[in-house]
Protein backbone atom coordinates (compact mmCIF):
# COMPACT_ATOMS: atom_id res chain seq x y z
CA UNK A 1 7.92 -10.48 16.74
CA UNK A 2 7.43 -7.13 17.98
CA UNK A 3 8.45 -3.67 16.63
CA UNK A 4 8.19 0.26 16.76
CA UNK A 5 8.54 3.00 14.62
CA UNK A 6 8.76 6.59 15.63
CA UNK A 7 6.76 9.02 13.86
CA UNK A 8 8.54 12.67 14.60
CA UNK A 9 5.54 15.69 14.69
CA UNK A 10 3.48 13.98 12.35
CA UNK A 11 -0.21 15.04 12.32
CA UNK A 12 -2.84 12.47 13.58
CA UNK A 13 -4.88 12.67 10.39
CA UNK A 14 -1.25 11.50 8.62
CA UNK A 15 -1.43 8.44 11.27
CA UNK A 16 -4.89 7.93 10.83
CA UNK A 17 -4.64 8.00 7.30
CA UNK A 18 -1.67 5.27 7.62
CA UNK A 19 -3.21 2.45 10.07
CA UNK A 20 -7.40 3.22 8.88
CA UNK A 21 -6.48 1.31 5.87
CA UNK A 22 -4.98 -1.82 7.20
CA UNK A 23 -6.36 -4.87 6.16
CA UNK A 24 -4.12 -7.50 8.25
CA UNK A 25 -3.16 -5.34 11.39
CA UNK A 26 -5.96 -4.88 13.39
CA UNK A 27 -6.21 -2.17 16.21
CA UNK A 28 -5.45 -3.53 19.36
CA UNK A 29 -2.94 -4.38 22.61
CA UNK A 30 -3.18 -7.85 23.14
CA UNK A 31 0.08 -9.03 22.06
CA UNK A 32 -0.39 -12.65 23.26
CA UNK A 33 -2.80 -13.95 20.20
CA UNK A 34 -1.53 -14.83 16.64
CA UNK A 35 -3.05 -11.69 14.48
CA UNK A 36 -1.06 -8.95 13.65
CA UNK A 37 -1.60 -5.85 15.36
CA UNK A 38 -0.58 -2.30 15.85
CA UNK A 39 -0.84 -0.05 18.59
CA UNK A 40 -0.31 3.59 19.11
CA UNK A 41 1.93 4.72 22.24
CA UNK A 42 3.12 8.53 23.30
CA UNK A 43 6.35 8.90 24.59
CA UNK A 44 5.37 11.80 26.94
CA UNK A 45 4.14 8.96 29.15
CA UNK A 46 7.68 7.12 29.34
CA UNK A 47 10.20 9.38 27.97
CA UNK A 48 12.85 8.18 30.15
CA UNK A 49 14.25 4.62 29.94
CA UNK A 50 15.80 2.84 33.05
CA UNK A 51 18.91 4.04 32.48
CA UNK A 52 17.65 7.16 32.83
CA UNK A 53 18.25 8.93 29.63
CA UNK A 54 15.48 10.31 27.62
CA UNK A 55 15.22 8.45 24.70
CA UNK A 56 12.37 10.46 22.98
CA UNK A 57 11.92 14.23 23.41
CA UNK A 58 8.79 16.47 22.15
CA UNK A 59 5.62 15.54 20.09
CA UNK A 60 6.49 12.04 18.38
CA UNK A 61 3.95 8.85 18.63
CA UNK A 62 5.79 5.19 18.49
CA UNK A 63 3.80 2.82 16.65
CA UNK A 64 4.28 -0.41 17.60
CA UNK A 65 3.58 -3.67 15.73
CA UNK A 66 3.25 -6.94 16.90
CA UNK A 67 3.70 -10.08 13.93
CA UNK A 68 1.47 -12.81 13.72
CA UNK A 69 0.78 -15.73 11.74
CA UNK A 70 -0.53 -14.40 8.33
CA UNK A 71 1.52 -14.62 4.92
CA UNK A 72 4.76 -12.04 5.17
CA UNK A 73 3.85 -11.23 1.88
CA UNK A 74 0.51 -9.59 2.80
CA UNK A 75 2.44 -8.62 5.80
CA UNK A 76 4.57 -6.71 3.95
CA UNK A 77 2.03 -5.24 1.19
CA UNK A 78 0.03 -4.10 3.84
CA UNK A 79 2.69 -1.97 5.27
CA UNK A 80 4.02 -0.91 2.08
CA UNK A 81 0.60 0.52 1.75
CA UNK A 82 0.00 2.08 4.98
CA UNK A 83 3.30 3.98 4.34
CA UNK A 84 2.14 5.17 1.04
CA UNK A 85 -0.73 6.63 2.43
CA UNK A 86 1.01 8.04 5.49
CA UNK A 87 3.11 9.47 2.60
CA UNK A 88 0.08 10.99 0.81
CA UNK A 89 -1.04 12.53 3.66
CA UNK A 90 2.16 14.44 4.58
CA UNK A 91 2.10 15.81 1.12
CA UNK A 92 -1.66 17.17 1.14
């Protein structure tokens, strides 16, 4: 399964901080293996769909996330945690 989330002016150290800590996602754009992995994309580069309406205006990043075949429950921890320290580094 593949997903996104769209992170709204949020600084790169904040992102950093989120996906350094990862310990199931790796780094990386091949979606055709069975690791999870995340992936950073700008919407600058494709802001408008085919439709032609803009589905993503000024300084956002979309992180996307691609499922593989590890236990949802470490799945799921390990997000929990890279949101907590996305979190923490909003608030410093």
């Amino acid at each position: 399964a593949l997903f996104s989330i769209v992170l709204e002016k949020t600084p790169r150290k904040a992102v950093a901080a989120m996906l350094d800590g990862y310990e199931f996602f790796g780094i990386g754009a091949s979606w055709g293996g069975f690791d999870s992995l995340v992936e950073l994309c700008h919407p600058e580069r494709t802001a408008v769909n085919r439709t032609g309406n803009v589905w993503h205006e000024g300084n956002s990043t979309i992180v996307r996330f691609a499922i593989g075949l590890e236990d949802v429950e470490d799945l799921r921890r390990d997000l929990e945690l890279g949101f907590e320290r996305l979190n923490s580094a909003l608030g410093s």
